[in-house]
Protein backbone atom coordinates (compact mmCIF):
# COMPACT_ATOMS: atom_id res chain seq x y z
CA UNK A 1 24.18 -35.65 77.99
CA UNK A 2 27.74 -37.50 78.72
CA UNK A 3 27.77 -40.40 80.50
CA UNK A 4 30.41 -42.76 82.19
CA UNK A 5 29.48 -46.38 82.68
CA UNK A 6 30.74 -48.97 84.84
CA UNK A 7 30.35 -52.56 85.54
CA UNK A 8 28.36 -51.90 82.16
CA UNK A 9 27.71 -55.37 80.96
CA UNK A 10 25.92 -55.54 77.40
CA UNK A 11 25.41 -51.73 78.30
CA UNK A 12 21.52 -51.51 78.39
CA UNK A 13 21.97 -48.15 79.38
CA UNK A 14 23.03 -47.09 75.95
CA UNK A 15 20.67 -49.08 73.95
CA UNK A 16 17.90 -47.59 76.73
CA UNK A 17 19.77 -43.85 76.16
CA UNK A 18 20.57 -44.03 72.57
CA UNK A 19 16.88 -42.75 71.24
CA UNK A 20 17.57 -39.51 73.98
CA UNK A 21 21.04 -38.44 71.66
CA UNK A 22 23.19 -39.20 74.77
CA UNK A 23 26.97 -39.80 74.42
CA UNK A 24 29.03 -42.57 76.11
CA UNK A 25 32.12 -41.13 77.25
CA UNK A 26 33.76 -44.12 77.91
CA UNK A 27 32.85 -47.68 79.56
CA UNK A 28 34.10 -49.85 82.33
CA UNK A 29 34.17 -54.06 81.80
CA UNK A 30 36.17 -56.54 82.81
CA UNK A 31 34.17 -59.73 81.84
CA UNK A 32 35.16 -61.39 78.51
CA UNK A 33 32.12 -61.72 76.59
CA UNK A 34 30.56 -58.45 77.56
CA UNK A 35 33.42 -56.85 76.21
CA UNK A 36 33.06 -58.16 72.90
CA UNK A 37 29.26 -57.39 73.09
CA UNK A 38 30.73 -53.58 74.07
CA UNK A 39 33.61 -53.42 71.28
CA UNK A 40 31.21 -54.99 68.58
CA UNK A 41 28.18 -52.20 69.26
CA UNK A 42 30.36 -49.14 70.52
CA UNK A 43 33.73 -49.75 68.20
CA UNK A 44 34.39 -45.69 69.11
CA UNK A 45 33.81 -45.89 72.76
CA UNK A 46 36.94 -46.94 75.11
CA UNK A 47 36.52 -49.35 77.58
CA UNK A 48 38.56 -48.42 80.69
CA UNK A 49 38.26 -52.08 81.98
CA UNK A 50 38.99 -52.07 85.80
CA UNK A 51 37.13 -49.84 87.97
CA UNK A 52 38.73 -50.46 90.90
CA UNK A 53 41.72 -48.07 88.51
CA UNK A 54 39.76 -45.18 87.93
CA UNK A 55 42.37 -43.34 89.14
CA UNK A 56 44.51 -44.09 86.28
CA UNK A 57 41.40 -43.24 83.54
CA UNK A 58 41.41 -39.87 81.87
CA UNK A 59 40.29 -36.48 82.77
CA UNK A 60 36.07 -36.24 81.38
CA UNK A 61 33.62 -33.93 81.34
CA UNK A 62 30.98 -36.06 82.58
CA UNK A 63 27.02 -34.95 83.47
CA UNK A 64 26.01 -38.52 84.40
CA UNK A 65 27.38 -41.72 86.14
CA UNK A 66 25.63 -44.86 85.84
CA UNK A 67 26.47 -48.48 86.50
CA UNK A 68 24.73 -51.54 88.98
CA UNK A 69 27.76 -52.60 90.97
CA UNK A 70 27.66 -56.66 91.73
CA UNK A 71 25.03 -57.53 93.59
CA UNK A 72 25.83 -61.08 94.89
CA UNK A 73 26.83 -60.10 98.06
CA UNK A 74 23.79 -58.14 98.44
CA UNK A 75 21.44 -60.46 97.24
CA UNK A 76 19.29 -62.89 99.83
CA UNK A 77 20.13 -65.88 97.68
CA UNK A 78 23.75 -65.61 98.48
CA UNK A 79 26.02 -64.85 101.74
CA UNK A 80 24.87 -61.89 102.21
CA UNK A 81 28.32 -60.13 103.33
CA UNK A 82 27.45 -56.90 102.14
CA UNK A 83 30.33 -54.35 102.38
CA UNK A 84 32.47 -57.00 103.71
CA UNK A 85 32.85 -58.98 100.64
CA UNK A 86 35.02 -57.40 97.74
CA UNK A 87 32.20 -57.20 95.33
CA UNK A 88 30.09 -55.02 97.77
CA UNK A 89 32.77 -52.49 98.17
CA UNK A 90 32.60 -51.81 94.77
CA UNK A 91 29.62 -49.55 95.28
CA UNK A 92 31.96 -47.88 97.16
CA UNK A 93 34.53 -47.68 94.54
CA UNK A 94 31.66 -46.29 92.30
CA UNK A 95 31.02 -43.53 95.19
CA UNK A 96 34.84 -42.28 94.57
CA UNK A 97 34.29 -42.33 91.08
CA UNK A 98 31.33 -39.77 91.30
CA UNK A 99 33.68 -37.97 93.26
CA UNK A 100 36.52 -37.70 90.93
CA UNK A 101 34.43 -37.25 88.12
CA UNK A 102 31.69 -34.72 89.58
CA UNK A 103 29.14 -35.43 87.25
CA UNK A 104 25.43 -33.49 87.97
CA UNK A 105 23.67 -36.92 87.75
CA UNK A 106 24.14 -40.85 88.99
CA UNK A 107 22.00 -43.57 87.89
CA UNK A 108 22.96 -46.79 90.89
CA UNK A 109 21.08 -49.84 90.48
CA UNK A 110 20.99 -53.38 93.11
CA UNK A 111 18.82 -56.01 93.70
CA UNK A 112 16.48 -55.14 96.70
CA UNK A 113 18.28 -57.38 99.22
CA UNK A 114 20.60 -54.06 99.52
CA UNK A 115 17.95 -52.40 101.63
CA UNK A 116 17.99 -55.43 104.21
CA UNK A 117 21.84 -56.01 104.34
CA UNK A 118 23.74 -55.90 107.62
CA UNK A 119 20.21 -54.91 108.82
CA UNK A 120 20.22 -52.14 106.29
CA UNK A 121 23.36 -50.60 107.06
CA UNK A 122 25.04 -51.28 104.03
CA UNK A 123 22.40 -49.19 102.46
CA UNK A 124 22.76 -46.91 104.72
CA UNK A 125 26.26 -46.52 104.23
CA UNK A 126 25.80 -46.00 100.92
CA UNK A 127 23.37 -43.40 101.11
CA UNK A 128 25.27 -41.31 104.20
CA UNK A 129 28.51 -41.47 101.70
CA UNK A 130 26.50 -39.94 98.91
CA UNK A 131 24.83 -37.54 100.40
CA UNK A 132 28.57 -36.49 101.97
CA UNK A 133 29.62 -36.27 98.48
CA UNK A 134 27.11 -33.43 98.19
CA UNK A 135 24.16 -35.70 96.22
CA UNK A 136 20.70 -35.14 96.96
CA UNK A 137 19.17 -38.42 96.00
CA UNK A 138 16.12 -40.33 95.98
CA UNK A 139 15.61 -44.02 95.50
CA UNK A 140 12.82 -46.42 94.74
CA UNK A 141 12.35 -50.53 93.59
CA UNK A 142 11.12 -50.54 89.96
CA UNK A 143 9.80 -54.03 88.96
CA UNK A 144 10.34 -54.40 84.90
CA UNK A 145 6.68 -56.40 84.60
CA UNK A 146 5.66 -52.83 84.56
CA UNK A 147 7.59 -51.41 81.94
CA UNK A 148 6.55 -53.82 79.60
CA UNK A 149 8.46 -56.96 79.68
CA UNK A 150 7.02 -60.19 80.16
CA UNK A 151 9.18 -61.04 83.47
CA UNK A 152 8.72 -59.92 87.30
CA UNK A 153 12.79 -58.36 88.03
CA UNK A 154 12.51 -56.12 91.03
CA UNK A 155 15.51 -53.83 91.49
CA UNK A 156 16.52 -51.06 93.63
CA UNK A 157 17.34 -47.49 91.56
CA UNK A 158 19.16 -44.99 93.44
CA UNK A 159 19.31 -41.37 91.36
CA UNK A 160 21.24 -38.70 92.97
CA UNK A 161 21.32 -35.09 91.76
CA UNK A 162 24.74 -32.97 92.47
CA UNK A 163 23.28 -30.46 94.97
CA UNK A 164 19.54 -31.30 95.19
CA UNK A 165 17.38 -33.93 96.22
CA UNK A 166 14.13 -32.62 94.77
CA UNK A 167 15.23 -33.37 90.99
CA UNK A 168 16.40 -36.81 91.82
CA UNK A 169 12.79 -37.21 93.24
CA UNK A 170 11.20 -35.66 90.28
CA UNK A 171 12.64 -38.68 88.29
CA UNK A 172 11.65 -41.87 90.24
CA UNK A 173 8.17 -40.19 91.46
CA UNK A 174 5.42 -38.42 90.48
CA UNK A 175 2.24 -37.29 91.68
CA UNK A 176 -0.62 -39.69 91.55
CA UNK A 177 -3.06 -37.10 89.66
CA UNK A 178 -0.27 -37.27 86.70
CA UNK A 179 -0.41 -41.43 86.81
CA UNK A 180 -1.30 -42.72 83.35
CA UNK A 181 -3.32 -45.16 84.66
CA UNK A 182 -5.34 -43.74 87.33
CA UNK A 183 -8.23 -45.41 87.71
CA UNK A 184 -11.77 -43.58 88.11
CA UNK A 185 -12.85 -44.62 91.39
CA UNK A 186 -10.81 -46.56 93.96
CA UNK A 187 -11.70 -49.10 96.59
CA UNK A 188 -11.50 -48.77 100.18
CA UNK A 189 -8.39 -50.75 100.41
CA UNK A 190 -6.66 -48.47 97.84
CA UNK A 191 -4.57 -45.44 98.47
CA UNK A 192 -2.81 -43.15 97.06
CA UNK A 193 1.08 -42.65 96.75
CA UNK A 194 2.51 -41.66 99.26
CA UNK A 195 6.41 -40.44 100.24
CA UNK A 196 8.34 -39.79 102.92
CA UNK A 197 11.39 -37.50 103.48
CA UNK A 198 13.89 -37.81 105.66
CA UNK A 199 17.27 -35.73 106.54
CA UNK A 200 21.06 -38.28 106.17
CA UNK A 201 23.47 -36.35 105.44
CA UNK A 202 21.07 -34.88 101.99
CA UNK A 203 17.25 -35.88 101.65
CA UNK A 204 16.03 -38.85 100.29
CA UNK A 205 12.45 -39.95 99.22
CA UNK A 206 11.38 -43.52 100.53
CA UNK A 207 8.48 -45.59 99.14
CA UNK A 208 5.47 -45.10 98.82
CA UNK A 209 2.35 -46.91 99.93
CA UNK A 210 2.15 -50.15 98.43
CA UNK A 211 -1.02 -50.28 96.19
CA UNK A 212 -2.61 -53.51 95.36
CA UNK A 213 -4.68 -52.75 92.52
CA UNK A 214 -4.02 -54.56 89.75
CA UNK A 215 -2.72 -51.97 87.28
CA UNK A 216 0.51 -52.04 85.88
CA UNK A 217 1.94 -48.75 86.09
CA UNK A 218 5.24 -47.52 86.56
CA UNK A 219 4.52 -44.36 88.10
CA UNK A 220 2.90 -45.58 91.28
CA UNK A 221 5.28 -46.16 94.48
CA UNK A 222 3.23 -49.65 94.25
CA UNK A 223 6.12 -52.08 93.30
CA UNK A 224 7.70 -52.08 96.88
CA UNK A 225 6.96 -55.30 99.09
CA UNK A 226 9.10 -56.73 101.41
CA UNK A 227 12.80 -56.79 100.91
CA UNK A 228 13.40 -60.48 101.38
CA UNK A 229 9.99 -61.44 98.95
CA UNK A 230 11.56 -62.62 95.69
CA UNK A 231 9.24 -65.60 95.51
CA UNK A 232 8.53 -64.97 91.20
CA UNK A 233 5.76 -66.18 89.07
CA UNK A 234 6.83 -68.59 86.65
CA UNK A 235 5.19 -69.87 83.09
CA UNK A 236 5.26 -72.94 84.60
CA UNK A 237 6.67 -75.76 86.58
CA UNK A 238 7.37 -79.22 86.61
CA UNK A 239 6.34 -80.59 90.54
CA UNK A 240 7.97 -83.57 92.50
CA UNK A 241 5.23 -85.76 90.58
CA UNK A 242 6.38 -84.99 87.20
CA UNK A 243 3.25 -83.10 85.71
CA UNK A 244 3.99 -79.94 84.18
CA UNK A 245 1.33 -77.17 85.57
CA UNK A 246 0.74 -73.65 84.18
CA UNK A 247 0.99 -70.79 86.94
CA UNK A 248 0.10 -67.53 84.91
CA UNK A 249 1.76 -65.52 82.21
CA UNK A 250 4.63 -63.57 83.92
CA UNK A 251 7.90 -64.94 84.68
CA UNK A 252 10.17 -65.34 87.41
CA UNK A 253 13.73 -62.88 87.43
CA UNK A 254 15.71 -64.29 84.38
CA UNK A 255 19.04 -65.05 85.78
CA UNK A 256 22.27 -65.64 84.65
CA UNK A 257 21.45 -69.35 83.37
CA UNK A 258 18.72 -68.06 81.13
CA UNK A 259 16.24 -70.01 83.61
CA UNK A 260 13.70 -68.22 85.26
CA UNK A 261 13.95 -67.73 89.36
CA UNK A 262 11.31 -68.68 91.74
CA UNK A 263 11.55 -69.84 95.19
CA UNK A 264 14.26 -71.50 97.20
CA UNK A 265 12.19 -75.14 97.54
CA UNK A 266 11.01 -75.41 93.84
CA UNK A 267 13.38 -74.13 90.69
CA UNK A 268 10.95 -72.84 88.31
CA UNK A 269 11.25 -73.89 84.48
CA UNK A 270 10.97 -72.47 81.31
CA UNK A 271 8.13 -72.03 79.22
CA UNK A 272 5.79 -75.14 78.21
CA UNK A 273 5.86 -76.58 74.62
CA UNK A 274 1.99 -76.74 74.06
CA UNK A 275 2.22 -79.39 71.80
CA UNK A 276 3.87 -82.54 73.93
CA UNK A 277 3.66 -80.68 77.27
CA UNK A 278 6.77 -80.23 78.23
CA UNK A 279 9.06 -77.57 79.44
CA UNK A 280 12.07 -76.25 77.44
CA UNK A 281 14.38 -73.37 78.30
CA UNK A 282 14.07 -70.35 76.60
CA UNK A 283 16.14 -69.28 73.61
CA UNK A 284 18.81 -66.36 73.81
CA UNK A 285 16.53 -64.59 71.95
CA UNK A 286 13.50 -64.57 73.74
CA UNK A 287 15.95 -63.86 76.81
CA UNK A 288 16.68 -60.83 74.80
CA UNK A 289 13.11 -59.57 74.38
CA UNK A 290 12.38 -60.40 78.29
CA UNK A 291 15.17 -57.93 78.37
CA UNK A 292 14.23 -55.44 76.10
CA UNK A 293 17.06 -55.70 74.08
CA UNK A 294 16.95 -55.79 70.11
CA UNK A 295 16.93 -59.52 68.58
CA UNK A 296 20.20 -60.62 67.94
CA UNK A 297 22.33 -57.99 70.20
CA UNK A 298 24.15 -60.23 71.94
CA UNK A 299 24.74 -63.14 68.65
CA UNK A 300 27.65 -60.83 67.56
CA UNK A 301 29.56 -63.84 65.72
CA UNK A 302 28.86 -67.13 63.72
CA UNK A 303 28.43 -69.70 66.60
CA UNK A 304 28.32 -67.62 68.86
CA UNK A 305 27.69 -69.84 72.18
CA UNK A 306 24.57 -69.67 74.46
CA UNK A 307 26.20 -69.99 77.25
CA UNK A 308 27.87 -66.39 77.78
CA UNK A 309 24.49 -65.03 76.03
CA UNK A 310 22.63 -66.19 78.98
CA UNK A 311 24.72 -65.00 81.71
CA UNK A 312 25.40 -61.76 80.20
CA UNK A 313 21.94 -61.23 79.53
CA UNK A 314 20.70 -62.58 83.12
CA UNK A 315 23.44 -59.46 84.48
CA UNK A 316 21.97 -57.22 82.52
CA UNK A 317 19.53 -54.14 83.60
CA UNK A 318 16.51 -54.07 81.81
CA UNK A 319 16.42 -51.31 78.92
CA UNK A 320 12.57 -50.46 79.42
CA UNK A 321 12.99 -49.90 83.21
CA UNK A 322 16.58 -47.71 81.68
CA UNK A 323 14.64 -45.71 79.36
CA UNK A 324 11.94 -44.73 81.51
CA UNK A 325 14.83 -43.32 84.14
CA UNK A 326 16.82 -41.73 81.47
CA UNK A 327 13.71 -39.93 79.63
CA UNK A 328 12.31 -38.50 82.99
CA UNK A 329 15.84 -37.32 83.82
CA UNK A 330 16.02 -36.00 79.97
CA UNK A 331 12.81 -34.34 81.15
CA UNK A 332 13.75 -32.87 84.50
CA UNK A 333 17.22 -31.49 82.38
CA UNK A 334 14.63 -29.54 79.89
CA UNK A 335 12.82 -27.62 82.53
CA UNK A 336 16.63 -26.89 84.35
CA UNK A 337 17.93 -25.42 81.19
CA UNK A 338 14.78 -23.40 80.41
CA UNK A 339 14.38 -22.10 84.21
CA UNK A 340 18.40 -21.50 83.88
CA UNK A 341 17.93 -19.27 81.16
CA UNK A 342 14.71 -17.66 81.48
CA UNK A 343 14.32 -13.57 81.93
């Protein structure tokens, strides 16, 4: 599989993909530090730089496109202008991309306030254009608790499929009797997952039932709330009165700062030192693990500063939530290739 990237980051699509044998064709970064992350990992791969000058990149044979497109202007914590603001219409730019490039698959990714934009028409927008492009496409919020890293980071996946939507479903959903968790027995309040299909322009798969049951699986359509609930656990937190008070053992989003998110009244610290009771931030390398990345990706030189470790890290997808996409699309490719060529 040959993929394009853009707004790639620290690329934890490739450190998600590399395990699968896929091939980065080329990627697209503009930020300093990420760059250097890039050229120090992927010396062989090009980095096209800006996106918004695709039309000036090379002719590629490309099967996938992937890339999460800034999300402040989606994102409930900020102005929410949506398409309006220049960093929105970049998921547009990505959009032309796709269609200069043609490739069979697209991996999109956005924070969930994208689905509650402009009263969801941003979303929508997004979606009709896609599905004019000739994508079937299916789309879904994966939290990364449930792909086992030790921080709640809810984010919208869109995967498209160049001509049909079922395979794009196939990858973000599954049927709840092939869950790997399934429990025996199940309350009355339980329920099974559950989709919906609708017709814009190509058909798309909504959520599922939200399923309050405790388990942490990432098959289940059960990691869909409401858009605009990004309240996050933290470690813990200090309070107006000074006392430092545990609150559980998953974290808030990791941002940008390397500080964990909670809600707009209280910012939520990092994690307590046991010892003198107090709260500390976390180290770049623990940001790494709540990331899933290797220790040490990002400290690519002596001294390297914490600073641009942090942010680049807080930008960055998570690789478990990655993997799982890529090796159920790796999956879905398997049975197309056999089907393709059987008598």
């Amino acid at each position: 599989m040959r993929y394009l990237s853009v707004c790639s980051g620290i690329e934890a699509a490739s450190v998600a993909w590399h395990s699968l044998g896929w091939q980065p064709v080329a990627f697209s970064e503009i930020e300093k530090f990420p760059s250097q992350v890039l050229a120090h990992h992927y010396p062989d791969v090009p980095n096209l730089g800006d996106m918004t000058k695709f039309q000036e990149w090379p002719d590629e044979s490309i099967d996938l496109l992937v890339g999460g497109t800034p999300c402040q202007s989606f994102s409930v914590a900020g102005l929410r202008r949506g398409m309006a603001d220049p960093r929105g219409n970049l998921a547009l730019t990505y959009l032309a991309i796709a269609d200069r490039y043609k490739p069979r698959w697209i991996v999109w990714e956005n924070v969930p306030g994208v689905l509650s934009s402009a009263g969801g028409r941003d979303f929508g927008s997004f979606l009709g254009a896609l599905g004019q492009l000739g994508y079937g496409f299916a789309y879904r919020v994966l939290d990364a608790q449930f792909f086992g890293v030790a921080q709640r980071r809810r984010r919208v996946f869109v995967v498209g499929y160049l001509g049909d939507w079922r395979r794009a479903a196939a990858v973000l959903f599954e049927s709840p009797s092939g869950s790997r968790d399934t429990a025996p027995s199940r309350e009355k309040r339980q329920s099974v997952t559950r989709t919906t299909q609708e017709s814009i322009a190509a058909r798309m798969v909504a959520f599922g039932e939200y399923v309050d049951d405790g388990t942490a699986s990432a098959m289940k359509a059960r990691d869909w709330k409401d858009a605009t609930d990004l309240v996050a656990q933290p470690v813990a937190y200090q309070s107006s009165d000074g006392v430092v008070r545990e609150c559980g053992d998953v974290m808030g989003t990791l941002d940008a700062a390397g500080e964990s998110r909670g809600s707009s009244q209280q910012r939520f610290l990092m994690q307590p030192v046991a010892t003198a009771m107090q709260v500390r931030r976390l180290t770049p390398t623990e940001c790494e693990r709540l990331q899933g990345f290797p220790d040490g990706y990002t400290n690519i030189k002596d001294n390297c500063p914490d600073g641009p470790r942090y942010k680049a890290l807080g930008n960055s997808m998570a690789v478990p939530v990655m993997r799982w996409i890529g090796q159920r699309i790796h999956a879905i490719e398997g049975l197309t290739i056999v089907r393709a060529y059987s008598p």
